[in-house]
N, C-alpha and C. Protein backbone atom coordinates (compact mmCIF):
# COMPACT_ATOMS: atom_id res chain seq x y z
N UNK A 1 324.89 65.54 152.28
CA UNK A 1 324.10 64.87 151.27
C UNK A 1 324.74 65.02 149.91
N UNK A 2 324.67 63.89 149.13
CA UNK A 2 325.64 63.70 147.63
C UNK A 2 324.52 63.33 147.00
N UNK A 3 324.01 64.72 146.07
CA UNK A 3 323.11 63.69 144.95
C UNK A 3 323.46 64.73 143.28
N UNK A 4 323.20 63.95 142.27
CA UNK A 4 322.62 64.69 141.03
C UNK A 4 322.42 65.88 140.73
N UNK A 5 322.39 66.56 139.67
CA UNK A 5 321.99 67.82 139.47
C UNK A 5 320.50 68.08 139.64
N UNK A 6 319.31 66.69 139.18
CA UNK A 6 318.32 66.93 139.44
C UNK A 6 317.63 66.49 140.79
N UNK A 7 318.66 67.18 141.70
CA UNK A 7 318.36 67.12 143.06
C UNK A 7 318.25 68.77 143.21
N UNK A 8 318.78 69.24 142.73
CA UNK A 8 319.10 70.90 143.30
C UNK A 8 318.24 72.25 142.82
N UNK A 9 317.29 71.12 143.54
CA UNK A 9 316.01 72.55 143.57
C UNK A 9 315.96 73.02 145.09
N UNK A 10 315.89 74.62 145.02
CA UNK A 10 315.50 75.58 145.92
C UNK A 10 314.98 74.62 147.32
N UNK A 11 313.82 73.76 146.60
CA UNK A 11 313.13 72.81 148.32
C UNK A 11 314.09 71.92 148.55
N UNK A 12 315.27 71.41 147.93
CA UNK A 12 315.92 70.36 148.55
C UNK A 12 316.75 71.02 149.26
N UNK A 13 317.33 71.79 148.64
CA UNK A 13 318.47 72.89 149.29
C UNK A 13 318.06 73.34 150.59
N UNK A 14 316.81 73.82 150.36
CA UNK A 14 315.98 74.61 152.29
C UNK A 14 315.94 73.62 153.06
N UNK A 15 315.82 72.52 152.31
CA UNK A 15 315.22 71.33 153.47
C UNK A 15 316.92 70.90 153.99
N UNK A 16 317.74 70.30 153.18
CA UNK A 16 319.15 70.08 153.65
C UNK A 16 319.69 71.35 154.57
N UNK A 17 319.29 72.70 154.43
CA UNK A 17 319.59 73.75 155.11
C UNK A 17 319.81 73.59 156.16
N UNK A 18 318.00 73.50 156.57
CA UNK A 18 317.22 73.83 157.72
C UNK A 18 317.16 71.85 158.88
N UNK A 19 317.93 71.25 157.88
CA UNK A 19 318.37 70.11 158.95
C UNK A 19 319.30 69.80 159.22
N UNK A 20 320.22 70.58 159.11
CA UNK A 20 321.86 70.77 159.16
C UNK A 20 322.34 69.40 158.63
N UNK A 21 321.91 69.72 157.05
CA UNK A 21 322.74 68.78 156.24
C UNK A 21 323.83 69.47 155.02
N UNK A 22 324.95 69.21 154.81
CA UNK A 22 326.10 69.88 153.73
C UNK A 22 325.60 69.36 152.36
N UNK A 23 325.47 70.29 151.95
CA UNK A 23 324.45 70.13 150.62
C UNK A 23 325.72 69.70 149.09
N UNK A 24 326.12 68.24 149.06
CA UNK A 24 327.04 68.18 147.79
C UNK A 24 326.26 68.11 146.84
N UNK A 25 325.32 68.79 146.46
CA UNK A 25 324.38 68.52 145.21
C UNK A 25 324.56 69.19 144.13
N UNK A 26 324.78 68.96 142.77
CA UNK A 26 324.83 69.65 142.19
C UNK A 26 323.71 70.18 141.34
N UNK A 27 323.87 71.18 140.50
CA UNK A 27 322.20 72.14 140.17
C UNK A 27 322.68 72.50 138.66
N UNK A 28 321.99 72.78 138.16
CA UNK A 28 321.49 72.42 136.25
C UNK A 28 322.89 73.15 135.90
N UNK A 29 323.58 72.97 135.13
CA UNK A 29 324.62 74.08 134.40
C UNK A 29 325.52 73.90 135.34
N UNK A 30 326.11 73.07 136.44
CA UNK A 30 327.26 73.18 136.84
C UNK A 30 328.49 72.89 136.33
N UNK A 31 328.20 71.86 135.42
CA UNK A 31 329.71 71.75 134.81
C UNK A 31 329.74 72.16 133.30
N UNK A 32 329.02 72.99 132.77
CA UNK A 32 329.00 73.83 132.08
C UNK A 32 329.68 75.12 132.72
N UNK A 33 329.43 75.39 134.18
CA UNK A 33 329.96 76.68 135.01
C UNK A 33 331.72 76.42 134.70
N UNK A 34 332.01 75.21 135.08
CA UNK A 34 333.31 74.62 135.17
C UNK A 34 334.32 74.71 133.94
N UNK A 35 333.51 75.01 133.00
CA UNK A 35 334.66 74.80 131.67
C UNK A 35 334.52 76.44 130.57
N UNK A 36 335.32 76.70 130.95
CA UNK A 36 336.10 78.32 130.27
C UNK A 36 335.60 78.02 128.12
N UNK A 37 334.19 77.57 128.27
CA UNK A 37 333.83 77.25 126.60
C UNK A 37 333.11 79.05 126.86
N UNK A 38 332.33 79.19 125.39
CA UNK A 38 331.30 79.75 125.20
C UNK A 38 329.92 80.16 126.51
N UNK A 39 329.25 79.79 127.19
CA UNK A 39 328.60 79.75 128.67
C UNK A 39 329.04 80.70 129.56
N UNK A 40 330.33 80.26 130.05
CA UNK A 40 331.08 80.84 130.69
C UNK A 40 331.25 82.14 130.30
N UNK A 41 331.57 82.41 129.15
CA UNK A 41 332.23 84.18 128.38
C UNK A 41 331.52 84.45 128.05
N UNK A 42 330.35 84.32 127.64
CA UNK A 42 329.00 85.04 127.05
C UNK A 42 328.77 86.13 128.13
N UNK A 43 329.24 87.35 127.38
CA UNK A 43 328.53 88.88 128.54
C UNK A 43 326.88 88.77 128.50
N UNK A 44 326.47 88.11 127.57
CA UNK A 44 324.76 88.53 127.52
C UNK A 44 323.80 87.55 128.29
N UNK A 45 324.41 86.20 129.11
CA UNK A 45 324.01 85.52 129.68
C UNK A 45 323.83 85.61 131.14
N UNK A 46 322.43 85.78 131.49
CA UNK A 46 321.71 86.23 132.86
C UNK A 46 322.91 85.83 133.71
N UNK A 47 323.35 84.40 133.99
CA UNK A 47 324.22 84.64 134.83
C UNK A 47 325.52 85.20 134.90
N UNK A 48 325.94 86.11 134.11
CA UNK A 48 327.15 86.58 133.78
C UNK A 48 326.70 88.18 133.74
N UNK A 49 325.52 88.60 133.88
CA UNK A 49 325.53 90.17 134.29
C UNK A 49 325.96 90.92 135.39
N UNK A 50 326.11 91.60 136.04
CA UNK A 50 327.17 92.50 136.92
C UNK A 50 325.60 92.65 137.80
N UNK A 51 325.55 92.30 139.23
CA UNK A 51 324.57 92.36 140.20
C UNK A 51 325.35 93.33 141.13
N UNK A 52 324.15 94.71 141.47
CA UNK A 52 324.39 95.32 142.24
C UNK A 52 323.77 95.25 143.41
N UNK A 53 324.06 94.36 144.48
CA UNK A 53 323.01 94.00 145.53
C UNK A 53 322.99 95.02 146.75
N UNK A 54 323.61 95.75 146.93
CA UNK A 54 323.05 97.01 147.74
C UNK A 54 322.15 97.72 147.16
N UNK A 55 321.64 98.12 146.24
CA UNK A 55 321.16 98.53 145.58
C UNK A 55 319.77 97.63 144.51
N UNK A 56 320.31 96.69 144.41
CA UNK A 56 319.00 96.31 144.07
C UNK A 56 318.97 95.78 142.36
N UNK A 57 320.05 95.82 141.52
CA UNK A 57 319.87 96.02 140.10
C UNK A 57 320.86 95.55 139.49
N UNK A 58 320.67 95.26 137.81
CA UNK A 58 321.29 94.70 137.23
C UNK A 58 322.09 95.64 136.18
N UNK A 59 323.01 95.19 135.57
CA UNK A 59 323.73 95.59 134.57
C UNK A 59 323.94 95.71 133.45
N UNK A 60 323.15 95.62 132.29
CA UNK A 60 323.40 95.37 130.84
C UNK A 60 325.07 95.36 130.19
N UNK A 61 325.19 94.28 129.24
CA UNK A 61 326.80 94.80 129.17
C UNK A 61 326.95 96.34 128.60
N UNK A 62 326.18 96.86 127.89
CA UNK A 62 325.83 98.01 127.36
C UNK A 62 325.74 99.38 128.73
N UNK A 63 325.97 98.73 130.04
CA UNK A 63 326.04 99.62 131.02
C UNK A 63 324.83 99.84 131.75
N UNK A 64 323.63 99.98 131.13
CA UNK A 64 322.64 100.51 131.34
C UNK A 64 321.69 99.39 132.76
N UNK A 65 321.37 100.65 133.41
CA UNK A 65 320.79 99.74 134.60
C UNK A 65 319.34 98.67 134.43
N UNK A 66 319.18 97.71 134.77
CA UNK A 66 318.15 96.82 134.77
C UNK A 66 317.17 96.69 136.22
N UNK A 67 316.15 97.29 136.63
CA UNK A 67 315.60 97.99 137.88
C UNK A 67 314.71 97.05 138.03
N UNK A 68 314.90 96.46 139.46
CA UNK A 68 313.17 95.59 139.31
C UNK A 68 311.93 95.99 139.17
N UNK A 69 311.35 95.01 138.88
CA UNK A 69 309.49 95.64 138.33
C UNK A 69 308.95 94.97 138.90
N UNK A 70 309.18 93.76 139.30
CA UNK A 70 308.48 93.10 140.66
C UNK A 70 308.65 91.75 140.52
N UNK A 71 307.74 90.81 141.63
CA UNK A 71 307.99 89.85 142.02
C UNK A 71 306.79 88.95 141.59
N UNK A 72 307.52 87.55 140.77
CA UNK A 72 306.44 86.59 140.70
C UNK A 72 306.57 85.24 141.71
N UNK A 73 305.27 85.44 141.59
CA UNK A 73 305.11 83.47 142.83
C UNK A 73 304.67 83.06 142.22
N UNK A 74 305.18 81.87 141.85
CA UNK A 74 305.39 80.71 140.86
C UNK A 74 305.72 79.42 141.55
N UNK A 75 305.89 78.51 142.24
CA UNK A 75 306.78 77.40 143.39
C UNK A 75 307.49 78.12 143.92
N UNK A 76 308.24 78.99 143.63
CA UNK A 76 309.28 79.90 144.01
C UNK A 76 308.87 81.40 143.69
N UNK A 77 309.79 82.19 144.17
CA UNK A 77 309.54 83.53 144.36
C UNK A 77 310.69 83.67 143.57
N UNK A 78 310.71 84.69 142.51
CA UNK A 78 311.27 85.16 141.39
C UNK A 78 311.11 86.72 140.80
N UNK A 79 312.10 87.02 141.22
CA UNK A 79 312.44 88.94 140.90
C UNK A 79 312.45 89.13 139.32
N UNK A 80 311.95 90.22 138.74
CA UNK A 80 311.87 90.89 137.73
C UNK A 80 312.69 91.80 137.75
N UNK A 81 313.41 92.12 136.69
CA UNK A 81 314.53 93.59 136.24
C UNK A 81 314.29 93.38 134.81
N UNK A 82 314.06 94.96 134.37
CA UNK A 82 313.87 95.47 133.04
C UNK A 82 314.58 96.50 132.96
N UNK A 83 315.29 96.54 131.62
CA UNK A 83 316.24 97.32 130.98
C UNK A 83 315.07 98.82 130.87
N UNK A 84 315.19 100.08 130.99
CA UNK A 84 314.53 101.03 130.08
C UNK A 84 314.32 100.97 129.01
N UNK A 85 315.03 101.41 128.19
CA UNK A 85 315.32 101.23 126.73
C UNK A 85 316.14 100.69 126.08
N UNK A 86 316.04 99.51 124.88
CA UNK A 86 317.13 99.01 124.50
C UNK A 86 316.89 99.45 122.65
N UNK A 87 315.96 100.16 122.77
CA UNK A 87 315.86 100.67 121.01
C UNK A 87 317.58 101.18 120.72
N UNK A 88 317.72 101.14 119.74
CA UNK A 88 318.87 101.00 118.82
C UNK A 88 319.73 100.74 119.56
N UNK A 89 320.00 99.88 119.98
CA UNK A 89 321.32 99.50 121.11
C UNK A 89 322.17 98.43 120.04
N UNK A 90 323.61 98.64 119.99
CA UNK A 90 323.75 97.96 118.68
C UNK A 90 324.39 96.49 118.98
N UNK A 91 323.54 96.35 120.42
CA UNK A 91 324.08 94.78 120.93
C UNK A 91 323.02 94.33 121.25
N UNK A 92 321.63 94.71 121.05
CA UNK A 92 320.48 94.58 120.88
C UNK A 92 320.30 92.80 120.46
N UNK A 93 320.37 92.92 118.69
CA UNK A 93 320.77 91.14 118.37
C UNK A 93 321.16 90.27 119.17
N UNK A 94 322.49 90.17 119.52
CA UNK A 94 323.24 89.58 120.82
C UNK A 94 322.49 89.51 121.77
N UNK A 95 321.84 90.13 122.39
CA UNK A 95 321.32 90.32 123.63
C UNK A 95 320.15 89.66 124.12
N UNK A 96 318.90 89.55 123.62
CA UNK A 96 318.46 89.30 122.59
C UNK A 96 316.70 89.60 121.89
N UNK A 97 315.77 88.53 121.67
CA UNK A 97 315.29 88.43 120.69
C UNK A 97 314.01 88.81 120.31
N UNK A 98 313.00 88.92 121.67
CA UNK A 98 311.71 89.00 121.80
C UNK A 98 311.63 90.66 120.67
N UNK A 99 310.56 91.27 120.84
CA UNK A 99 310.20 92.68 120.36
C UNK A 99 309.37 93.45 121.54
N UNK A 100 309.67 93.16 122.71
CA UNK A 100 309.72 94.27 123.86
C UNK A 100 310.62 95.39 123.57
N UNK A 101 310.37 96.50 124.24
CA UNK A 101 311.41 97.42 124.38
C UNK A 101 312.72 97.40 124.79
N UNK A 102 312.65 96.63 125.85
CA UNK A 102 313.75 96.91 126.45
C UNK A 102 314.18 95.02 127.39
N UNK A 103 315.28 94.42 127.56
CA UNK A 103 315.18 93.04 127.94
C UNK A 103 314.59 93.06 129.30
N UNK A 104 313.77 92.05 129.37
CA UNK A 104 313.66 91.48 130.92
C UNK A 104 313.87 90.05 131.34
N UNK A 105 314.65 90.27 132.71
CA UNK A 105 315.10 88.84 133.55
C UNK A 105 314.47 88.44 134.58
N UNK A 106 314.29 87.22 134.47
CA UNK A 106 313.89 86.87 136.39
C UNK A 106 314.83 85.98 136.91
N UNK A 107 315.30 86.15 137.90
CA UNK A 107 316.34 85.83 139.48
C UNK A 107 315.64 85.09 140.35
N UNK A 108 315.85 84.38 141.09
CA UNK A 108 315.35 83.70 141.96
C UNK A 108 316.64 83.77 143.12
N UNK A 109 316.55 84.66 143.76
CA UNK A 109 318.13 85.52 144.65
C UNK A 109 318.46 84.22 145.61
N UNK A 110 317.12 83.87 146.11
CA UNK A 110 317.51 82.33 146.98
C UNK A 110 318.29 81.36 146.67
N UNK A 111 317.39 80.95 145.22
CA UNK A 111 318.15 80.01 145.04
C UNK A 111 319.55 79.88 144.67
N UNK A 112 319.65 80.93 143.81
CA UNK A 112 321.18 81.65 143.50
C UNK A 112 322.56 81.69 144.64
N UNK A 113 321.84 81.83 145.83
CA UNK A 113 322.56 81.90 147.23
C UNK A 113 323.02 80.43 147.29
N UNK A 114 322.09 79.78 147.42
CA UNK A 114 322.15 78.16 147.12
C UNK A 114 323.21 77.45 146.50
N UNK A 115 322.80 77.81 145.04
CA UNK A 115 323.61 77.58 144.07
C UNK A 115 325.38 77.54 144.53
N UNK A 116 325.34 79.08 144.79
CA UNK A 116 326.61 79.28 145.38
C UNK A 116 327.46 78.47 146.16
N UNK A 117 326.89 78.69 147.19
CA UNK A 117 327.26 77.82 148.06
C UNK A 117 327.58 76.21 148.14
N UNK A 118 326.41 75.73 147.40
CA UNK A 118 326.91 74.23 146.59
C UNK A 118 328.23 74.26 145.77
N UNK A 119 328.11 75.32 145.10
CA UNK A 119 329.49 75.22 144.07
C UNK A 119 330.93 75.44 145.03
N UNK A 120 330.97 76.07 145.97
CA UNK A 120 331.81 75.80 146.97
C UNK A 120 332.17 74.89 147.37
N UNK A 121 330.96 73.63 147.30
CA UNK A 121 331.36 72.72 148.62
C UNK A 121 331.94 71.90 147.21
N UNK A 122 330.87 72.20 145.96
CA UNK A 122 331.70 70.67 145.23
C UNK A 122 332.92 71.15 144.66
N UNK A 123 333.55 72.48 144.88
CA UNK A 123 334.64 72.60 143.80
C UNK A 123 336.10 72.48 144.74
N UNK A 124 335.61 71.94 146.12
CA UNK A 124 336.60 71.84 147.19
C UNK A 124 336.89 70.11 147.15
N UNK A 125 338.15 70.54 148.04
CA UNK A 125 338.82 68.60 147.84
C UNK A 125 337.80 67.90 148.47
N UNK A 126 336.92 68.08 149.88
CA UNK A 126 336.30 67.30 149.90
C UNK A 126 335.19 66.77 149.28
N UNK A 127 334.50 68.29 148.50
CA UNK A 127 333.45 68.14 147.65
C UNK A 127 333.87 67.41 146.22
N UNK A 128 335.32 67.29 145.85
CA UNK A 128 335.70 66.32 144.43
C UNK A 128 335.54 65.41 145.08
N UNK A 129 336.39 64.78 146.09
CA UNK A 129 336.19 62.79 147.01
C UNK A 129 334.76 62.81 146.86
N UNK A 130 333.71 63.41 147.00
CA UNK A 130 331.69 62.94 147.46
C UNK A 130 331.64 62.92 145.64
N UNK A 131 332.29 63.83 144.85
CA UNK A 131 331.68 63.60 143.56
C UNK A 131 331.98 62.58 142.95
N UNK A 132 333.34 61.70 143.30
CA UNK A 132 333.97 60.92 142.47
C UNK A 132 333.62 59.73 143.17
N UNK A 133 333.39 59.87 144.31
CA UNK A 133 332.80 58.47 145.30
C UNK A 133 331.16 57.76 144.40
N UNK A 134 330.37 58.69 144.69
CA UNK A 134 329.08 59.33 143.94
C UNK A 134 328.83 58.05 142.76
N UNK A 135 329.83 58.34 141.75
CA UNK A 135 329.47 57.90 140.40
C UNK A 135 329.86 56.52 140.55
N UNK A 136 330.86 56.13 141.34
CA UNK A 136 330.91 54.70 141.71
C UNK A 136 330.29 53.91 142.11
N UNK A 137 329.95 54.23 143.60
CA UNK A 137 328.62 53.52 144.99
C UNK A 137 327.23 53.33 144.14
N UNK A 138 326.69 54.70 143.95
CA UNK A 138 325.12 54.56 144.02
C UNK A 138 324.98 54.17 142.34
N UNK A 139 325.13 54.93 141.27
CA UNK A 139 324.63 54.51 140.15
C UNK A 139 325.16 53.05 139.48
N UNK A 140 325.71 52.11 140.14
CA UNK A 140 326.30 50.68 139.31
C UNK A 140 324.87 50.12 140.28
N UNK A 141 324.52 50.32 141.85
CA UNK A 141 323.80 49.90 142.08
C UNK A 141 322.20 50.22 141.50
N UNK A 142 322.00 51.21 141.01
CA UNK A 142 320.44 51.75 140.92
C UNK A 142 320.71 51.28 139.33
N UNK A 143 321.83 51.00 138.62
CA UNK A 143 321.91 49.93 137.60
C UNK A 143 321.34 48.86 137.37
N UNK A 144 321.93 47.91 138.61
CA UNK A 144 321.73 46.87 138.45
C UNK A 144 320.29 46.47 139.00
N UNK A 145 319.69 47.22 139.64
CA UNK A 145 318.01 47.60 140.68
C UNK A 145 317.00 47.57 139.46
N UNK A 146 317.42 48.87 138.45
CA UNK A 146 316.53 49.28 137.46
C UNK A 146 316.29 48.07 136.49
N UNK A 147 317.27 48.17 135.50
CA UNK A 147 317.93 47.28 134.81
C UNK A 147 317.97 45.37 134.40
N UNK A 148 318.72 45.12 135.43
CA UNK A 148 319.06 43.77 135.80
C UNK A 148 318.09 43.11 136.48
N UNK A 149 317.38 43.94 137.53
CA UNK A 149 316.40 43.02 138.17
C UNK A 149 315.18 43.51 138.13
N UNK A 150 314.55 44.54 137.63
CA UNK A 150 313.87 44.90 136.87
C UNK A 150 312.78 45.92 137.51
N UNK A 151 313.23 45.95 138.61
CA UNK A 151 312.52 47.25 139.71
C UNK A 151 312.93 48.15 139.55
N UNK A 152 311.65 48.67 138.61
CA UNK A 152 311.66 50.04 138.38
C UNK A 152 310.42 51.03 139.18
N UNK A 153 310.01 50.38 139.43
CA UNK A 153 308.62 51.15 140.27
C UNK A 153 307.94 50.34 141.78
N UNK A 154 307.92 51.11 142.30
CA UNK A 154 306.98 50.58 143.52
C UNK A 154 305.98 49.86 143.67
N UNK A 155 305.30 48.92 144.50
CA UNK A 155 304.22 48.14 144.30
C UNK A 155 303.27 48.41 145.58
N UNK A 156 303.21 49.51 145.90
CA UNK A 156 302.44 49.88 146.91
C UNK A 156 302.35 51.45 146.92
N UNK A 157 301.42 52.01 147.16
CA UNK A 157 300.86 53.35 148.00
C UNK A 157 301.08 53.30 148.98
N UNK A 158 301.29 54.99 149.24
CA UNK A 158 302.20 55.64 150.80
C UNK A 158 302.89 55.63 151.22
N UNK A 159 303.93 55.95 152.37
CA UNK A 159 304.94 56.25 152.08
C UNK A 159 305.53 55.21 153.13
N UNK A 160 304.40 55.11 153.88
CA UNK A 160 305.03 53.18 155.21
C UNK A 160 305.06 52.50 154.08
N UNK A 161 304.20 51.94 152.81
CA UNK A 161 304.52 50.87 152.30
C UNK A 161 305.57 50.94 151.10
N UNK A 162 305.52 52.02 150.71
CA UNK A 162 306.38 52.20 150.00
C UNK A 162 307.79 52.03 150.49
N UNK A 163 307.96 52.81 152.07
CA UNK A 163 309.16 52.93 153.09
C UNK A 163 309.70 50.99 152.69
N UNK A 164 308.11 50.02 153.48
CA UNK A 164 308.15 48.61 153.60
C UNK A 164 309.18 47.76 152.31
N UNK A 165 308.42 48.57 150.77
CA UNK A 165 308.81 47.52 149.88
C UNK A 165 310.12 48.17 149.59
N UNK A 166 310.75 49.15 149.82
CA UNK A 166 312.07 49.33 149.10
C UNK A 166 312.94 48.78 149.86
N UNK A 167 312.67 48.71 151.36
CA UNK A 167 313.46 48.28 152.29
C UNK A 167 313.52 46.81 152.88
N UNK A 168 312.79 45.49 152.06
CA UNK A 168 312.52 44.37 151.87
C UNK A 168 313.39 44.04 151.05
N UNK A 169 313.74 45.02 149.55
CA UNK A 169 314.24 44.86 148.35
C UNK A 169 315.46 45.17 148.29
N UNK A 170 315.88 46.00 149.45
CA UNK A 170 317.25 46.96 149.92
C UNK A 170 317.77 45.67 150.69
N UNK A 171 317.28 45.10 151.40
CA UNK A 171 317.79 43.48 152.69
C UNK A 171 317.92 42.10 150.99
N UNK A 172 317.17 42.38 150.46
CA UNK A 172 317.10 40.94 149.32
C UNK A 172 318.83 41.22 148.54
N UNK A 173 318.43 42.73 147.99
CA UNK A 173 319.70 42.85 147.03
C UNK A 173 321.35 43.05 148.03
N UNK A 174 321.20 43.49 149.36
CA UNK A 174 322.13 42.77 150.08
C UNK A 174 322.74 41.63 150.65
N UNK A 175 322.04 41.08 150.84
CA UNK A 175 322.06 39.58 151.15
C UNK A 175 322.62 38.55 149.45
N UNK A 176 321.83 39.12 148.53
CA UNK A 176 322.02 38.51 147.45
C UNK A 176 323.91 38.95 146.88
N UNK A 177 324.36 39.94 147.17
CA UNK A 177 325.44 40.86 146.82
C UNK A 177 326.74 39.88 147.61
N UNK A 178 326.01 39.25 149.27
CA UNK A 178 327.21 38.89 150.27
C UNK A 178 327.10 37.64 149.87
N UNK A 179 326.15 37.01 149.37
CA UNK A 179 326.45 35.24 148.98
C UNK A 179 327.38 35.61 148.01
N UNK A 180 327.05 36.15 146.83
CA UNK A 180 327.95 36.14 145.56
C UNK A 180 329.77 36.22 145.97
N UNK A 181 329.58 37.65 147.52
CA UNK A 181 331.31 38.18 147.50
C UNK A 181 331.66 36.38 148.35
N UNK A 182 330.58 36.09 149.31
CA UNK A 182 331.30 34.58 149.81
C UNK A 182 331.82 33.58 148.76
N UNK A 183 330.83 33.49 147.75
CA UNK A 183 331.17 32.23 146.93
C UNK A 183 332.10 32.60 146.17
N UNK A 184 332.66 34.03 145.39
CA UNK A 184 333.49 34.38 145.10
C UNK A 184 335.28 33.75 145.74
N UNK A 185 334.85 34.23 147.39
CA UNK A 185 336.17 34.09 148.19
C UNK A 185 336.26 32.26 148.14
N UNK A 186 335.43 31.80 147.83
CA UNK A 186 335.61 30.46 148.55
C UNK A 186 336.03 29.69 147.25
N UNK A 187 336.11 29.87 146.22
CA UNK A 187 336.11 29.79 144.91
C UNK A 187 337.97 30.07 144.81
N UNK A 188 338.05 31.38 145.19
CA UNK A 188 339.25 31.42 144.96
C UNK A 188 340.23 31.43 146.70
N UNK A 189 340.13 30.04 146.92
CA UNK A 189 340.50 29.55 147.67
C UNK A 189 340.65 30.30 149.03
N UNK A 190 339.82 31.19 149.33
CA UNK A 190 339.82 32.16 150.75
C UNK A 190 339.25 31.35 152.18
N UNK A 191 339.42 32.02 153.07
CA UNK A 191 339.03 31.10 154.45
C UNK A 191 337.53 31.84 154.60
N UNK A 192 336.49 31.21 154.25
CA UNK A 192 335.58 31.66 154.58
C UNK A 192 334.17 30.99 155.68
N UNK A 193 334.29 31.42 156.87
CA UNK A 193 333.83 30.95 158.18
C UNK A 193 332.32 30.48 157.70
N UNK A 194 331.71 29.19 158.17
CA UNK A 194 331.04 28.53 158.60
C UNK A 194 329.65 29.62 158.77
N UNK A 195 329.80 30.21 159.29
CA UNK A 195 328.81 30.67 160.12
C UNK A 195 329.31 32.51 160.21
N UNK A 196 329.74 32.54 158.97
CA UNK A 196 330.14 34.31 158.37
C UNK A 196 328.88 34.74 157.23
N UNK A 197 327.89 34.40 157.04
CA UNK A 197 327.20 34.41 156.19
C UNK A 197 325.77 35.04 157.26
N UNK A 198 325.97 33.30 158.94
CA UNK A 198 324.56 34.05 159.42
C UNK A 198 324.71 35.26 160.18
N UNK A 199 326.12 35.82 160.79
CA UNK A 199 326.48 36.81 161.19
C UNK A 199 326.31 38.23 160.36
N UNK A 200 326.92 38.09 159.02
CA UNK A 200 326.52 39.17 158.54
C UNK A 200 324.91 39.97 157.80
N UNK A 201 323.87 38.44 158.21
CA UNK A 201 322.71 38.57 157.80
C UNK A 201 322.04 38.95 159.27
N UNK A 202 322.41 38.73 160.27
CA UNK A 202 321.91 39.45 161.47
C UNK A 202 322.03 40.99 161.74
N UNK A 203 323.10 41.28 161.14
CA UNK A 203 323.10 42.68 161.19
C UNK A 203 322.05 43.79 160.13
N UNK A 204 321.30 42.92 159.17
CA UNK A 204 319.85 43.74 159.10
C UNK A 204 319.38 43.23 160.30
N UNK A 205 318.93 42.51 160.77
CA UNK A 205 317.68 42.61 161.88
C UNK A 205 317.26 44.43 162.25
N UNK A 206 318.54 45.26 163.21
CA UNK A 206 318.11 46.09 163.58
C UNK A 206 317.48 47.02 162.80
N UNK A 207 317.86 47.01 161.16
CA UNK A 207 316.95 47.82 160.32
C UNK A 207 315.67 47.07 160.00
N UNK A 208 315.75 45.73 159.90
CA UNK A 208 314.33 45.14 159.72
C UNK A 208 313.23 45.57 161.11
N UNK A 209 314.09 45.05 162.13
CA UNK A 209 313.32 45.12 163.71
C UNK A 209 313.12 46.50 163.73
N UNK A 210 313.49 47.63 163.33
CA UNK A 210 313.12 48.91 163.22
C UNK A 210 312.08 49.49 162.09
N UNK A 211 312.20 48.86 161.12
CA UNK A 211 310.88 48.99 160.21
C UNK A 211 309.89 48.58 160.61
N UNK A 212 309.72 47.52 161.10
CA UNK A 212 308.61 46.24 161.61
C UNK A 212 308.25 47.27 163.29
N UNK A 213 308.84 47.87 163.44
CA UNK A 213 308.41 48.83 164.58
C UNK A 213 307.57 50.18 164.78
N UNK A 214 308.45 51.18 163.54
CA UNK A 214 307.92 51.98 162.83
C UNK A 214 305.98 51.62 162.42
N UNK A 215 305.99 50.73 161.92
CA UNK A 215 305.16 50.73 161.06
C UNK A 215 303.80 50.07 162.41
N UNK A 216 304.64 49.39 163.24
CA UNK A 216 303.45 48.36 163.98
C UNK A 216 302.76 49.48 165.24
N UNK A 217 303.77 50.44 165.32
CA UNK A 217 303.13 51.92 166.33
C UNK A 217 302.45 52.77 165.40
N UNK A 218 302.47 52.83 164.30
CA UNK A 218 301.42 53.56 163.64
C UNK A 218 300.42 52.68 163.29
N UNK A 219 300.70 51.64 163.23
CA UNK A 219 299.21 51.00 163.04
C UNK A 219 298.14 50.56 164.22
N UNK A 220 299.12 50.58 165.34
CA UNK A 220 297.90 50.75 166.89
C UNK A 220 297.06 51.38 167.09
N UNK A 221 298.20 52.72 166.81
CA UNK A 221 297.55 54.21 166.86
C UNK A 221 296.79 54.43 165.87
């Protein structure tokens, strides 16, 4: 699966997991991860502290251990670590700002695992080909969808009709895409068959004849 950064939440990730799908998604701050600026070298930035995972704890750059204090459920499950004391610590400023004693972080270790692992797949050759493919294929089309023809929203409730109208609109803006590449070829003097137009419009049927199926067994039942 190839999507966006605002695809790469924790539930998309479990769900691509747990259906044996390769997760090319990318997640908030990745190409911020990618470039050796400020982000990256900041010692005082949660993701740049020293994790001791046998153990359980974090690192202050100041050395000092950061111990969990517990766990919040929130959509997600999210670990707590608090510094002891950070009174006169003279990286305190830097570090930073509230007037607690001492700093506290929350982790979300899952998703972090996640994270990881995505950044693997996209920082590999095959994961650059899905990123660079990506910006070509889908967004000129959800361009010209939004945009140009002016569907921006759904015209039905649930998720058969909703399934119904995108996939009516998915057969229109294809069909509309293969007249244009025909009249194109025929224009500039190409051999273009008679009867190449009803051939390549038969090949929705099986996604039409499969929607129109879908939908006509749940409505018996």
């Amino acid at each position: 699966g190839v999507a966006d950064s605002g695809y790469g939440s924790e539930e998309n990730y479990s769900f691509m997991e747990e259906n044996g799908i390769e997760a090319y998604v990318k997640y908030n701050f990745f190409h911020k991860e990618q470039r050796a600026d400020k982000y990256v070298t900041n010692p005082f930035k949660q993701e740049n502290l020293y994790y001791n995972k046998e153990k359980d704890y974090y690192v202050c750059p100041m050395g000092q251990h950061m111990n969990r204090t517990g766990v919040r459920h929130y959509i997600a499950e999210s670990a707590a670590y608090r510094a002891a004391r950070c009174e006169g610590c003279p990286l305190r400023c830097m570090c930073f700002s509230s007037k607690s004693p001492g700093r506290t972080i929350e982790v979300n270790h899952r998703l972090k695992e996640y994270k990881q692992k995505a950044c693997e797949r996209l920082t590999s050759e095959k994961g650059i080909r899905h990123r660079g493919q990506r910006c070509i294929e889908p967004e000129v089309v959800f361009g010209q969808i939004k945009y140009n023809m002016g569907y921006k929203r759904f015209r039905h409730f649930g998720k058969d009709k909703v399934t119904m109208d995108f996939a009516f609109f998915a057969i229109a803006f294809n069909i509309k895409k293969m007249c244009s590449k025909i009249a194109k070829q025929a224009k500039n003097g190409g051999n273009t068959p008679s009867h190449g137009l009803f051939l390549a419009i038969s090949g929705f049927s099986p996604l039409e004849n499969r929607i129109f199926w879908i939908n006509r067994q749940k409505s018996v039942a």
